[in-house]
N, C-alpha and C. Protein backbone atom coordinates (compact mmCIF):
# COMPACT_ATOMS: atom_id res chain seq x y z
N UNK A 1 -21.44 21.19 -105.38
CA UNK A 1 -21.82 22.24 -104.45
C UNK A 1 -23.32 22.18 -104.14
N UNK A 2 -24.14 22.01 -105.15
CA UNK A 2 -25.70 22.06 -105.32
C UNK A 2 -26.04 20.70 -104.27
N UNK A 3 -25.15 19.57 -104.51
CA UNK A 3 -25.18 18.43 -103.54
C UNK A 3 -25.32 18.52 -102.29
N UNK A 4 -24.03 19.40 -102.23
CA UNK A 4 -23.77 19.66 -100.53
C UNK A 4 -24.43 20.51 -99.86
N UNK A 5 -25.25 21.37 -100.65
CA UNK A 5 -26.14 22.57 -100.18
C UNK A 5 -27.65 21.52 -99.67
N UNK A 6 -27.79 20.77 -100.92
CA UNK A 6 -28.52 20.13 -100.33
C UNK A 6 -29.03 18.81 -99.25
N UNK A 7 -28.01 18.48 -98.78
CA UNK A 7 -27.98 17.34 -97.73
C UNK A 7 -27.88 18.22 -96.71
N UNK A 8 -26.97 19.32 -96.76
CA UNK A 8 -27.17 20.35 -95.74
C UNK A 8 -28.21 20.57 -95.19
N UNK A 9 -29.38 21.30 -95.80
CA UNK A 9 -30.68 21.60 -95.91
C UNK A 9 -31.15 20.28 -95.61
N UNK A 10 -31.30 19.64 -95.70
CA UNK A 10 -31.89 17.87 -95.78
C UNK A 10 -31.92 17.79 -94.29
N UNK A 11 -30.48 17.49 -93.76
CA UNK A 11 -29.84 17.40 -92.70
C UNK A 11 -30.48 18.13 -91.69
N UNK A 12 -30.53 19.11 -91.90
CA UNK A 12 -31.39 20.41 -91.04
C UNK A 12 -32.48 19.66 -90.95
N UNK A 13 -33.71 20.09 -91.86
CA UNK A 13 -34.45 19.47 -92.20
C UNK A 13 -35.11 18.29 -90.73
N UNK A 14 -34.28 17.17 -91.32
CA UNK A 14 -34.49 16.11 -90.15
C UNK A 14 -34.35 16.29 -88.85
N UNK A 15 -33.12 16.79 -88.33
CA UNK A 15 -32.98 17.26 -86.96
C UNK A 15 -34.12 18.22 -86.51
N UNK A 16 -34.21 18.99 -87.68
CA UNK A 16 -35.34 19.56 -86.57
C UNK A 16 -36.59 18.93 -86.36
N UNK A 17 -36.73 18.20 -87.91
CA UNK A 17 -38.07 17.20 -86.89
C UNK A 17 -37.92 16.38 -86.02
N UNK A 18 -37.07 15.39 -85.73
CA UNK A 18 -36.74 14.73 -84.88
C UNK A 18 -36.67 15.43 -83.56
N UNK A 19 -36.05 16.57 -83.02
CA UNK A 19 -35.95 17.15 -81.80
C UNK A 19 -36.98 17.39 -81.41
N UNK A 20 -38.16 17.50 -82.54
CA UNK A 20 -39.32 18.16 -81.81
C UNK A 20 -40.19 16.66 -81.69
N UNK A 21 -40.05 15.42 -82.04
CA UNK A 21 -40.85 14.70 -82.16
C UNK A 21 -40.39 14.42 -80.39
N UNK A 22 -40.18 14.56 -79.76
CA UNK A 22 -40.06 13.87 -78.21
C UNK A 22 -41.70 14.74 -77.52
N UNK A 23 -41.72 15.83 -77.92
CA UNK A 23 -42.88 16.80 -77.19
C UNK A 23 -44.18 16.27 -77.73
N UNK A 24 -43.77 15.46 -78.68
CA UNK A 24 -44.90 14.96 -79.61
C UNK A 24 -45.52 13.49 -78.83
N UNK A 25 -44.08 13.17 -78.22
CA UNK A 25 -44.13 11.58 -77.69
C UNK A 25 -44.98 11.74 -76.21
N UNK A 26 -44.50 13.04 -75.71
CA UNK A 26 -44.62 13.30 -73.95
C UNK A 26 -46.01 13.98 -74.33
N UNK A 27 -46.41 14.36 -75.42
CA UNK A 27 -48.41 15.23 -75.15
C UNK A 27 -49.18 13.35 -75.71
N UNK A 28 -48.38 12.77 -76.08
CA UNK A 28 -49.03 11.14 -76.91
C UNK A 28 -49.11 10.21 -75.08
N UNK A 29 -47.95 10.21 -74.43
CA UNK A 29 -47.74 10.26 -73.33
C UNK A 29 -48.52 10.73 -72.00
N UNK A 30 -48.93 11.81 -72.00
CA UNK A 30 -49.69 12.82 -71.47
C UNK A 30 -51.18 11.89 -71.64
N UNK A 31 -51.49 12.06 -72.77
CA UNK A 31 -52.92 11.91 -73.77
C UNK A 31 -53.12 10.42 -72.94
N UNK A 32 -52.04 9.42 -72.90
CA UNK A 32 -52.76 8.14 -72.63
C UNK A 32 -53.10 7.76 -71.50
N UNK A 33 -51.85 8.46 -70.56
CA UNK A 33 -52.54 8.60 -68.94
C UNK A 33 -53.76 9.21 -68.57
N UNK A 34 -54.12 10.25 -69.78
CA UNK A 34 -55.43 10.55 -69.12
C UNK A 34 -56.66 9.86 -69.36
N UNK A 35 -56.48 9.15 -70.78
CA UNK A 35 -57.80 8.30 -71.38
C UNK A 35 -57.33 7.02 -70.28
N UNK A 36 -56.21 5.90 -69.60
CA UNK A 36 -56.27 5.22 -68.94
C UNK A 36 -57.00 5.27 -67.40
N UNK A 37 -56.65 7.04 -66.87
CA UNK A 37 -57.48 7.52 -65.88
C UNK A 37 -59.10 7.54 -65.74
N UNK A 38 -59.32 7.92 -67.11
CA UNK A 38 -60.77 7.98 -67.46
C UNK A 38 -61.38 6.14 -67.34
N UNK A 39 -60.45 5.32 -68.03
CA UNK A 39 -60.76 4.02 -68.31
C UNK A 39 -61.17 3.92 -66.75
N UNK A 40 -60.25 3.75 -65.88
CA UNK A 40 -60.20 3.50 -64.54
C UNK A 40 -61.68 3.67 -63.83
N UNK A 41 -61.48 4.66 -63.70
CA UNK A 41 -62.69 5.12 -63.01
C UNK A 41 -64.23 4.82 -63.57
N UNK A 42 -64.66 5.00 -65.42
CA UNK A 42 -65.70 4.01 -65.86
C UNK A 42 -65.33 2.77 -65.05
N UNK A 43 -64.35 1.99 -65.19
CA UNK A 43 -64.44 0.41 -65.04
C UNK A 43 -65.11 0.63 -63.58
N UNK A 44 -64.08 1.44 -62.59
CA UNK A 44 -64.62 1.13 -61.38
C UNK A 44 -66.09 1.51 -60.88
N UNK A 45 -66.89 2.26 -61.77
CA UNK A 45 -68.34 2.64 -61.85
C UNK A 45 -68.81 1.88 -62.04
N UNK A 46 -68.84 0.95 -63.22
CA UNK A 46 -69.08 -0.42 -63.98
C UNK A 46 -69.46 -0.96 -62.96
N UNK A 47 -68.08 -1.82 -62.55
CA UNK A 47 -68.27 -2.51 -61.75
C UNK A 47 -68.92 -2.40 -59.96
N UNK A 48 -69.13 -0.80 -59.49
CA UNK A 48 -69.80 -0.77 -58.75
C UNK A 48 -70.94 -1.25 -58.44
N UNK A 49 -71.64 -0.28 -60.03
CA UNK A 49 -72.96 -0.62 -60.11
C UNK A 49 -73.44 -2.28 -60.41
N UNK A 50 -73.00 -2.99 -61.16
CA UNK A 50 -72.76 -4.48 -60.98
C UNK A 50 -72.91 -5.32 -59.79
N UNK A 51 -71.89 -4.88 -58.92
CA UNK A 51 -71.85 -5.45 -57.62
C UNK A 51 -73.19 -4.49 -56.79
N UNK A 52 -73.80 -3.65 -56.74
CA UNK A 52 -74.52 -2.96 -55.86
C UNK A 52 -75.91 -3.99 -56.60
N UNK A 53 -76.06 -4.26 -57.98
CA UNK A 53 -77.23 -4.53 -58.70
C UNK A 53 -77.22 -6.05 -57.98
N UNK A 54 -76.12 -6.72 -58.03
CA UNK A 54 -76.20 -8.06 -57.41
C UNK A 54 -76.45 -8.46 -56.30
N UNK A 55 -75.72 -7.57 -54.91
CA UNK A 55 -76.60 -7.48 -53.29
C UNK A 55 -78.13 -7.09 -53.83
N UNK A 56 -79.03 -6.22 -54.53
CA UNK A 56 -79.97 -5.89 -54.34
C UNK A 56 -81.07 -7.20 -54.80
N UNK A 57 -80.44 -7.88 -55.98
CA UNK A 57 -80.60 -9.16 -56.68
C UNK A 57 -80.43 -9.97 -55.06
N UNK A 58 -79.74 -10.02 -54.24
CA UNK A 58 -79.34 -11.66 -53.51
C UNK A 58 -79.93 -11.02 -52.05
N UNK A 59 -80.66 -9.73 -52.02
CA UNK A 59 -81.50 -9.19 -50.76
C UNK A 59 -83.20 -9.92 -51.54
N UNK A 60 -83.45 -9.87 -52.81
CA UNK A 60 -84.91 -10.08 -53.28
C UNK A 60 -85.04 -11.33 -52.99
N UNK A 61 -83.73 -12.06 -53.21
CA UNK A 61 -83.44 -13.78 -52.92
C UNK A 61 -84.31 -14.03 -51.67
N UNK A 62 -83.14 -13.08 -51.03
CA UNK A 62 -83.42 -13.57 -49.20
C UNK A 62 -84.46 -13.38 -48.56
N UNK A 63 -85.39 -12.22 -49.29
CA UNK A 63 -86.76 -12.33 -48.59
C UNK A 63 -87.81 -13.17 -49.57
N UNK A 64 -87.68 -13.50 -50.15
CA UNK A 64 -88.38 -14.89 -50.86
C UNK A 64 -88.36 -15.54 -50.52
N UNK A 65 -86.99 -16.49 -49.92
CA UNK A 65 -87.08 -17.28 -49.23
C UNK A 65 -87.47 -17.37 -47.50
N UNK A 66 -87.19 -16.38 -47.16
CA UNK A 66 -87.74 -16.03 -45.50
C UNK A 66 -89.10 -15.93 -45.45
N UNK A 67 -90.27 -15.36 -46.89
CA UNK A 67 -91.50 -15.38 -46.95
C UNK A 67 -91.86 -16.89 -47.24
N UNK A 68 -91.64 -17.76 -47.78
CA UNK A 68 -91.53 -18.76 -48.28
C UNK A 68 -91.69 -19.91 -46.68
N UNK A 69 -91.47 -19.59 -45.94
CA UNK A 69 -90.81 -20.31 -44.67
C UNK A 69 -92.14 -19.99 -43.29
């Protein structure tokens, strides 16, 4: 009886963690779309400023060489 009381309880037990672990999966879920959103947008800053630093780099070029001439 003490057996069956307890797998009972056990049983419980698990199901209820398990049912709740999906809300756990969808805020883990939630959580990574927003740090990937965040990623996004650094990268695309990144790389703005990169590419804006490099025209300003290949404009210093071009009048060096046009003074040069």
């Amino acid at each position: 009886m003490k057996n069956i009381l307890f797998l009972a309880i056990f049983t419980l037990i698990i199901s209820a963690a398990c049912s709740s672990s999906s809300d756990v999966m969808d805020t883990a879920i939630d959580k990574q779309k927003e740090l990937d959103a965040a990623y996004e947008i650094a990268n695309d800053a990144k790389a703005k400023e990169e590419r804006l630093a490099q025209e300003e780099e290949e404009k210093k070029i071009t009048k060096l060489i046009h003074l040069k001439r």
